[in-house]
Protein backbone atom coordinates (compact mmCIF):
# COMPACT_ATOMS: atom_id res chain seq x y z
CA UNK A 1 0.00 0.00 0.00
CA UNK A 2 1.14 3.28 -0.59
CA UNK A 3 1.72 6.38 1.68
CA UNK A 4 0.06 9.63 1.07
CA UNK A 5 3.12 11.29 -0.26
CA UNK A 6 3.88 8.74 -2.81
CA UNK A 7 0.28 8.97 -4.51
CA UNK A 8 0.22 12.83 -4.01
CA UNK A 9 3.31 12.64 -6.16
CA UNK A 10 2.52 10.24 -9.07
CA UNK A 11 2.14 13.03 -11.41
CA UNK A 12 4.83 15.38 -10.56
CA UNK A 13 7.77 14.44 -12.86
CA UNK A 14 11.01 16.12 -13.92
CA UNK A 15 11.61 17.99 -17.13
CA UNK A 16 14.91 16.05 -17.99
CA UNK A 17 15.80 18.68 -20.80
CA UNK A 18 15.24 21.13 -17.88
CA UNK A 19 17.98 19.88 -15.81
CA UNK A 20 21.05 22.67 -15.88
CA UNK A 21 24.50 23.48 -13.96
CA UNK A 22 25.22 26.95 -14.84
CA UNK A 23 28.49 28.81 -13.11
CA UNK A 24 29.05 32.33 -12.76
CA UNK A 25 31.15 34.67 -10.95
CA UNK A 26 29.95 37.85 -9.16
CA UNK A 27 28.22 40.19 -9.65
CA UNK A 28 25.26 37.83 -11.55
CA UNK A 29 21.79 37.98 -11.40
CA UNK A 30 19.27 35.81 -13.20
CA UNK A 31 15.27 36.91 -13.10
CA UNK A 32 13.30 33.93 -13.91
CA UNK A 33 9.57 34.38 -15.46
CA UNK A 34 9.29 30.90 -17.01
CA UNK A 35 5.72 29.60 -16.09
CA UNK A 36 6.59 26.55 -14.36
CA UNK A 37 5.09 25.34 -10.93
CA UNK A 38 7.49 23.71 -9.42
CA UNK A 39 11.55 24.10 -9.26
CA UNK A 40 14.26 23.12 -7.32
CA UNK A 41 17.49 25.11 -6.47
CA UNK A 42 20.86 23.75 -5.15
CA UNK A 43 24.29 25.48 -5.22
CA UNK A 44 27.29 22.94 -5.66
CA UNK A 45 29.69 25.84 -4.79
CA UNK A 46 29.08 29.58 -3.46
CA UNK A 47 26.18 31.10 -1.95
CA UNK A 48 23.16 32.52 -3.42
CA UNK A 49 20.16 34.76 -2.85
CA UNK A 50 16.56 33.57 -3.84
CA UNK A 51 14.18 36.25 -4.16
CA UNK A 52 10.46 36.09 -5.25
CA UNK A 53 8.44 38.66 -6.61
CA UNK A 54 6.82 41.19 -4.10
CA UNK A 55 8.82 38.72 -1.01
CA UNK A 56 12.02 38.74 1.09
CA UNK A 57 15.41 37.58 -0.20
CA UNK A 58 16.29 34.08 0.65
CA UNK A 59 19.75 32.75 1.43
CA UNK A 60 20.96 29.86 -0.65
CA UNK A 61 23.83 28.56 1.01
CA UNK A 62 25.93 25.39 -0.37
CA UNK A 63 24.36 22.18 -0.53
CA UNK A 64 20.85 23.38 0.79
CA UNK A 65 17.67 22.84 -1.60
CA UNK A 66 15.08 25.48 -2.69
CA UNK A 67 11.83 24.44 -3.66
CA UNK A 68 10.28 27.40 -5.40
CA UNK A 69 6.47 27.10 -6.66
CA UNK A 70 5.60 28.91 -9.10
CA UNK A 71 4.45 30.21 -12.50
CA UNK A 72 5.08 33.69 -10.37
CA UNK A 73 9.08 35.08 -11.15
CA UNK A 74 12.03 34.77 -9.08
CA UNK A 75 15.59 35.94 -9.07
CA UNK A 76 18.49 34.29 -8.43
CA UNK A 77 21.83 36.36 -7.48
CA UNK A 78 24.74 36.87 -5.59
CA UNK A 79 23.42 39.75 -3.42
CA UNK A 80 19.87 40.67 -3.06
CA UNK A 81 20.86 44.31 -4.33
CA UNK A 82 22.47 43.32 -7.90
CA UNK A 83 19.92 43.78 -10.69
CA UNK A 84 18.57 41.14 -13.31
CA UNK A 85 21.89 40.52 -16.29
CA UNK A 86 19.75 38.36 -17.69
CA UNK A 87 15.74 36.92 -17.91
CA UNK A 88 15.36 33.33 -18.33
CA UNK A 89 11.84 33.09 -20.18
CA UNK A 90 12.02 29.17 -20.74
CA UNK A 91 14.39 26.72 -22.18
CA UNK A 92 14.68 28.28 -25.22
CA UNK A 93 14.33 32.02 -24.77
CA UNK A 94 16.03 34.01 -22.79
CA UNK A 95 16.87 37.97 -22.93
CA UNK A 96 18.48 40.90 -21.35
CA UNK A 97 16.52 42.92 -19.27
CA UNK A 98 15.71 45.10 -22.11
CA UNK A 99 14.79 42.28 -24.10
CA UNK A 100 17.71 41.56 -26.30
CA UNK A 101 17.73 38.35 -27.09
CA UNK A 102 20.38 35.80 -25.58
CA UNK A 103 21.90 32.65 -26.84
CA UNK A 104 24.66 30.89 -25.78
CA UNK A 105 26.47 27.27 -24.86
CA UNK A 106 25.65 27.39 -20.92
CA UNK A 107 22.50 25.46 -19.95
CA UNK A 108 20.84 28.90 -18.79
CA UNK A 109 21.13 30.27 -22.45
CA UNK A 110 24.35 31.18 -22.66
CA UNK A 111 25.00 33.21 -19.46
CA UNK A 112 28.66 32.91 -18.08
CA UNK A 113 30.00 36.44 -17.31
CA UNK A 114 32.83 34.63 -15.83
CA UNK A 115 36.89 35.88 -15.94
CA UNK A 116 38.33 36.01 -19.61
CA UNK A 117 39.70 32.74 -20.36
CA UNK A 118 37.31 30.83 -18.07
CA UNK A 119 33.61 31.61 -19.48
CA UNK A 120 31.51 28.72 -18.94
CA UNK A 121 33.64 26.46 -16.83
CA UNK A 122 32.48 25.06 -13.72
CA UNK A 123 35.97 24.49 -12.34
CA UNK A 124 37.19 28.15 -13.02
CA UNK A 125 33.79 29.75 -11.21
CA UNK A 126 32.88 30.90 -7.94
CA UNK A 127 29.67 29.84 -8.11
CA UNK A 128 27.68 26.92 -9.98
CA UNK A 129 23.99 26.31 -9.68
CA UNK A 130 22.12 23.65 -10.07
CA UNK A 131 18.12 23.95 -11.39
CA UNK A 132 15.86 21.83 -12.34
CA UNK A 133 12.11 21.96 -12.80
CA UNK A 134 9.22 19.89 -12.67
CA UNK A 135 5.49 19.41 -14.71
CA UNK A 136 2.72 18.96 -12.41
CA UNK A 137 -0.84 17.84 -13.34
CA UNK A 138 -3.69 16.83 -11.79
CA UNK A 139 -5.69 17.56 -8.71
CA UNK A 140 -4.37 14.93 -7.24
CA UNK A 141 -0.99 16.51 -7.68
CA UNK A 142 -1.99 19.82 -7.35
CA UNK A 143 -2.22 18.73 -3.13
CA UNK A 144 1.35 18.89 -3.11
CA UNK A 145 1.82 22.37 -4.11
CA UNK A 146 -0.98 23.21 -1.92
CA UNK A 147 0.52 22.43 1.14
CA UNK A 148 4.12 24.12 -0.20
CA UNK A 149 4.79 27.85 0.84
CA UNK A 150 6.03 30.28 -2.32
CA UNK A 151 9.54 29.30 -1.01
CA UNK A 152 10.98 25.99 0.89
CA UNK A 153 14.71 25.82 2.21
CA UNK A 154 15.80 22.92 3.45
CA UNK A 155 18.79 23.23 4.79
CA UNK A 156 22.48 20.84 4.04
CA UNK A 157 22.20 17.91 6.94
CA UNK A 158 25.07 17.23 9.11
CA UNK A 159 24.68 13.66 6.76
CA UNK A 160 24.55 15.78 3.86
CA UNK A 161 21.92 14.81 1.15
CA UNK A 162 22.79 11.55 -1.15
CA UNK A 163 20.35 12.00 -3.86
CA UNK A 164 22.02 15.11 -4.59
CA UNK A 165 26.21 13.45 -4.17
CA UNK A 166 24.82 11.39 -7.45
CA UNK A 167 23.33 14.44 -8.97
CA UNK A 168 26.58 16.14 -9.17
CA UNK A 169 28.75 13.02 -9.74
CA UNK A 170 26.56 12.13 -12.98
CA UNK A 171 26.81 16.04 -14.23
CA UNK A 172 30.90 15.86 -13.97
CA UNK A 173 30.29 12.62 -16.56
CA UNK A 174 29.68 11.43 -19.81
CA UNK A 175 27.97 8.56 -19.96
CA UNK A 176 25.28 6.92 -22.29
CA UNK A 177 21.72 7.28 -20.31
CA UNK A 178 22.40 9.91 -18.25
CA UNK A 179 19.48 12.05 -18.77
CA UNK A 180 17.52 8.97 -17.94
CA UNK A 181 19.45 8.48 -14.59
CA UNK A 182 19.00 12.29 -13.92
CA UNK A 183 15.56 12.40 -14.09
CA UNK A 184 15.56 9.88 -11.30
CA UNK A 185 17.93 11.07 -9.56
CA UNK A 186 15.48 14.44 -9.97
CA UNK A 187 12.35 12.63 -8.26
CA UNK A 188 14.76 11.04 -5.83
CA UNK A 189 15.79 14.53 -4.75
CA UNK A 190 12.37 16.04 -4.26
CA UNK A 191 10.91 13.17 -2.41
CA UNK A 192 13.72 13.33 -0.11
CA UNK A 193 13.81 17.10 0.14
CA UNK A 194 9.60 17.00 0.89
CA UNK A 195 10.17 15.07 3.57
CA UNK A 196 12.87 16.92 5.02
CA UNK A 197 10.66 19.83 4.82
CA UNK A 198 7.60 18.58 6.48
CA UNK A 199 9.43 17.73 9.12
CA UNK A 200 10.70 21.04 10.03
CA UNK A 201 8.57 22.69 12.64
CA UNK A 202 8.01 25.76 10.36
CA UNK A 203 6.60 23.84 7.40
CA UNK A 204 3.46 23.19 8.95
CA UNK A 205 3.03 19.53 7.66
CA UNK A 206 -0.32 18.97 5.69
CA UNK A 207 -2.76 16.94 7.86
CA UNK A 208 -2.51 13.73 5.44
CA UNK A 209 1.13 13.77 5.72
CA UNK A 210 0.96 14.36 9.78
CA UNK A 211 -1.74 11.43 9.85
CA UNK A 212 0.72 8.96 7.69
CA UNK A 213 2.68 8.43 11.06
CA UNK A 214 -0.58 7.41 13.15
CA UNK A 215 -1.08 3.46 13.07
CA UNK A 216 -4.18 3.77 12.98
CA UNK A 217 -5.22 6.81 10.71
CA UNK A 218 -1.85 6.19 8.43
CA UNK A 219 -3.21 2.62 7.39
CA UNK A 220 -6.57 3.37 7.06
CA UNK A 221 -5.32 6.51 4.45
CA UNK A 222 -3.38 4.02 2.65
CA UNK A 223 -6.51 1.42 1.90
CA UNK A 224 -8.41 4.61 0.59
CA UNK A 225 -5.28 5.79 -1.84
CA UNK A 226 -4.10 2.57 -2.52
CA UNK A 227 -8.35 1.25 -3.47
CA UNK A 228 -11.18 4.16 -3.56
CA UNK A 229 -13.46 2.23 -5.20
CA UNK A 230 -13.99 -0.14 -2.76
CA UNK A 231 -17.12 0.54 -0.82
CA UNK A 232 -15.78 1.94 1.99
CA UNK A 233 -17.60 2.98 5.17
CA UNK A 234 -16.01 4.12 8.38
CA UNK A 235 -17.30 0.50 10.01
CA UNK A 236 -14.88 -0.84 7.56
CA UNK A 237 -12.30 1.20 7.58
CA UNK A 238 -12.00 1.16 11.45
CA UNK A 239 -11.82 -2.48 11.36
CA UNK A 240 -9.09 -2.69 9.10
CA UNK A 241 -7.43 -0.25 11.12
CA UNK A 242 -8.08 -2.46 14.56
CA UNK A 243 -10.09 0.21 16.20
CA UNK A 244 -13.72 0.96 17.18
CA UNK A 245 -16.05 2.60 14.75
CA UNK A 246 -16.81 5.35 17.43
CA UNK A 247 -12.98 5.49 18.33
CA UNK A 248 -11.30 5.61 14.51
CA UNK A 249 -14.17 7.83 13.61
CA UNK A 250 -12.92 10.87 16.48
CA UNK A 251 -9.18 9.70 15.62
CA UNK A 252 -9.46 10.40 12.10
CA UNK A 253 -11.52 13.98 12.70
CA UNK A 254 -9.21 14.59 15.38
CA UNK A 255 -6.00 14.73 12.95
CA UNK A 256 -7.40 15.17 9.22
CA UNK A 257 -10.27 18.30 10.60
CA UNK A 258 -12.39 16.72 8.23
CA UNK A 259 -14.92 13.18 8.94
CA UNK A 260 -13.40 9.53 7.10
CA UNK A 261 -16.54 9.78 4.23
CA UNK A 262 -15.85 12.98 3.32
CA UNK A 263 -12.16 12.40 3.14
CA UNK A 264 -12.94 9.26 0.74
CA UNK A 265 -15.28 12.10 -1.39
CA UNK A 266 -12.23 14.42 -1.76
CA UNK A 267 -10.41 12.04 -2.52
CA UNK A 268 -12.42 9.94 -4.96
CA UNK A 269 -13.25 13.42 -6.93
CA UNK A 270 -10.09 14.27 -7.29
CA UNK A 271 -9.20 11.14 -8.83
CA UNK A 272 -12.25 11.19 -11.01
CA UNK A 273 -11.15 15.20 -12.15
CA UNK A 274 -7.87 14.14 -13.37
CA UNK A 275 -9.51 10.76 -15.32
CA UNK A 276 -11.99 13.10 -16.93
CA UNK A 277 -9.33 15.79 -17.88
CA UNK A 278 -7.11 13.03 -18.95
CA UNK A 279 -8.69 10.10 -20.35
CA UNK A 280 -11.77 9.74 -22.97
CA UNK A 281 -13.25 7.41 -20.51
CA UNK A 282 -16.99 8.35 -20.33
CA UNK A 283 -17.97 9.47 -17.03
CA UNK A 284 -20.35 5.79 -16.57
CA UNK A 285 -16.47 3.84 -16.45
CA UNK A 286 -14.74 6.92 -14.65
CA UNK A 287 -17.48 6.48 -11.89
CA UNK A 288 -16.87 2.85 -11.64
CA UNK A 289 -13.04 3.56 -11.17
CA UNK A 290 -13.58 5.75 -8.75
CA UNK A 291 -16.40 4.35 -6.27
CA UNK A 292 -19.57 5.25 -7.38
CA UNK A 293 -22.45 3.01 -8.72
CA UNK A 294 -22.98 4.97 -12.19
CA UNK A 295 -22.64 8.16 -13.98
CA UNK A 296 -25.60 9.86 -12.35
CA UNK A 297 -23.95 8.54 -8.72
CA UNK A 298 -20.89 10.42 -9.98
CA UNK A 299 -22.52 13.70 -10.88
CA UNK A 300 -24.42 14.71 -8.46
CA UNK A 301 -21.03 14.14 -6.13
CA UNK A 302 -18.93 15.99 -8.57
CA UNK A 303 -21.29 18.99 -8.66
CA UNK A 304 -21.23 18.99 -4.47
CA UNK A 305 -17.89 19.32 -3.93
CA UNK A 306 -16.40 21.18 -7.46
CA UNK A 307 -19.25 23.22 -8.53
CA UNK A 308 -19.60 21.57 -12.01
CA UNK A 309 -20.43 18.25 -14.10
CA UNK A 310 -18.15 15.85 -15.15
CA UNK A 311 -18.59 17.18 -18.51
CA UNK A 312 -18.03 20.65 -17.70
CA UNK A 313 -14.99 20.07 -15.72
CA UNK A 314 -13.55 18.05 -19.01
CA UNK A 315 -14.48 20.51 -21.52
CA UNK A 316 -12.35 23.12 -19.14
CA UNK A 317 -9.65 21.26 -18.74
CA UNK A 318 -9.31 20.49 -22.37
CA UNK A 319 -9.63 24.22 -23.12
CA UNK A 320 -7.13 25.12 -20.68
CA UNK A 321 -4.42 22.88 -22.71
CA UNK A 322 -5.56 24.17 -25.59
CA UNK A 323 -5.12 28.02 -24.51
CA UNK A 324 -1.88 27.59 -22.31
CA UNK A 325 1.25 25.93 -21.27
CA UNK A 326 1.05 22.08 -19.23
CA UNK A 327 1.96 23.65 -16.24
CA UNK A 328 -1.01 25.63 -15.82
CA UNK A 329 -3.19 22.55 -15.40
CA UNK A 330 -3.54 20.29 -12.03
CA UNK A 331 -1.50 23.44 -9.88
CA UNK A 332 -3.80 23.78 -6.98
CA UNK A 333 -4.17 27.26 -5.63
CA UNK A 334 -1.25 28.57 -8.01
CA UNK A 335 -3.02 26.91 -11.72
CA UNK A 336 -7.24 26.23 -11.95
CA UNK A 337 -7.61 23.32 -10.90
CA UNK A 338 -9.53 21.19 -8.20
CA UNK A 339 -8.71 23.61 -5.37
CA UNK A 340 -10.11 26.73 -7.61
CA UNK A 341 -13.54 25.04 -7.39
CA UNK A 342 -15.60 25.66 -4.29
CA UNK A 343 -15.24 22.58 -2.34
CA UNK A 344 -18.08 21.09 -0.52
CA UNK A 345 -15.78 19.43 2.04
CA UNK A 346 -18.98 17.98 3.79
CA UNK A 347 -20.40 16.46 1.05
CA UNK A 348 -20.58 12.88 1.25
């Protein structure tokens, strides 16, 4: 059975192409409007300043990760106080601040203001960064950014961080199938970097990931990720999870604030959004999927909690790939997805 985090993340995968080392030497300053949700930041060698949009400046010291949601821009720089060389408008477009355009052989477009001799070269730089982004879709997804403030630093362990020793040993190689091993290495880092992050006082852990350590609450959120179809009820649930009705019932209120049925509705919506925005699966099979009897089952629980049909929903979300960029789909509170519908959290 899986844990929360590991279906919550099924659908948040690395953009291997996306993947860059970039080394500079001061002053430098990157502004970053690509329209991506999700990135992560590590410096392999100097420090760094993170600053969002309208926020505070953020210290990026070596060997700590950034996560940085998005599609709002960033900057990236050696002191808060040097202005934007360059703006970094995707992977392949990327111009001065008075919109010259840039290209170049470093991963960032070209950008290596680095001592005559050295441009470009990691060895002969101060600093080197390391970026790489992610695609998330899906409502189901869309729960991790949710529960993610506009910046996460996790700061370098006393064990230091593993996923990211590989990282850097397969960038200072050649070797056939190394995107393929970075983009693992890519979810490997995040996982581990979530984690480290919800564990940090500050973070404010999202109930279902607080719950996960509960023996009792943890396994029965497992049998609902891991099978909503089944016909649940709290009676069964509570057995499974060797508890009381009455008892699991308060337990599971207790940490999740919300009642075990209407957690299995949330949940069983969400995975019926992203089959509808995804699929061509009529909404008669998506409602057998996900729990319900038939379509008209299906609907009138879909209009509860979202505040449209199945069709509607589908017709959006088709529209919305039509009209913009992947990443705008599936983002939670930062894209238009499940958690920009008005959420009928009791409905059952």
């Amino acid at each position: 059975m899986e844990d929360a985090l590991s279906t919550l993340l099924h659908d948040v995968r690395p953009r291997g192409a996306l993947f860059d080392q970039s080394a500079f030497a001061p002053p430098w300053s990157l502004r970053f409007v690509e329209p991506t949700p999700l990135t992560l930041l590590t410096m392999l060698r100097g420090e760094a300043w993170v600053t969002p949009d309208g926020g505070e400046a953020v210290p990026l010291r070596p060997w700590d990760v950034m996560i940085v949601l998005g599609p709002e821009p960033y900057t990236v720089s050696d002191n808060p106080g040097t202005p934007p060389r360059l703006v970094v408008h995707g992977p392949d477009r990327c111009t001065t601040p008075d919109g010259r355009v840039v290209v170049g052989e470093q991963p960032i477009c070209g950008y290596a203001p680095c001592p005559e001799g050295t441009e470009g070269t990691a060895e002969a730089a101060e600093t080197v960064l390391i970026k790489g982004t992610y695609q998330v879709s899906g409502s189901v997804s869309g729960r991790v950014l949710d529960a993610l403030p506009r910046i996460a630093r996790i700061p370098v362990g006393a064990g230091g961080c593993p996923a990211l020793d590989m990282i850097a040993y397969e960038l200072d190689r050649e070797a056939p199938g190394q995107q393929v091993v970075l983009d693992r290495l890519l979810d490997l880092l995040l996982v581990m970097s979530l984690r480290e992050w919800f564990e940090q006082p500050e973070a404010q852990a999202p109930a279902w990931y607080r719950a996960h350590g509960d023996p009792m609450i943890g396994r029965a959120l497992r049998l609902i990720h891991g099978d909503p179809a089944r016909a649940w009820t709290v009676a069964g649930l509570a057995t499974e999870a060797g508890a009381s009705r009455a008892r699991f019932a308060q337990r599971f209120s207790d940490l999740m604030g919300q009642s075990p049925m209407a957690y299995l509705t949330e949940w069983r919506i969400c995975q019926a959004a992203d089959l509808l925005a995804r699929t061509d699966a009529t909404v008669e099979a998506v409602s057998r999927q996900v729990g319900y009897s038939n379509a008209y089952a299906l609907s009138v629980a879909f209009k509860r909690t979202m505040g449209v049909r199945p069709g509607e929903h589908r017709a959006r979300s088709r529209d919305q790939v039509a009209r913009g960029p992947a990443w705008a789909a599936g983002t939670g509170k930062h894209g238009k997805e499940l958690r920009d519908y008005p959420i009928d959290r009791a409905a059952g």
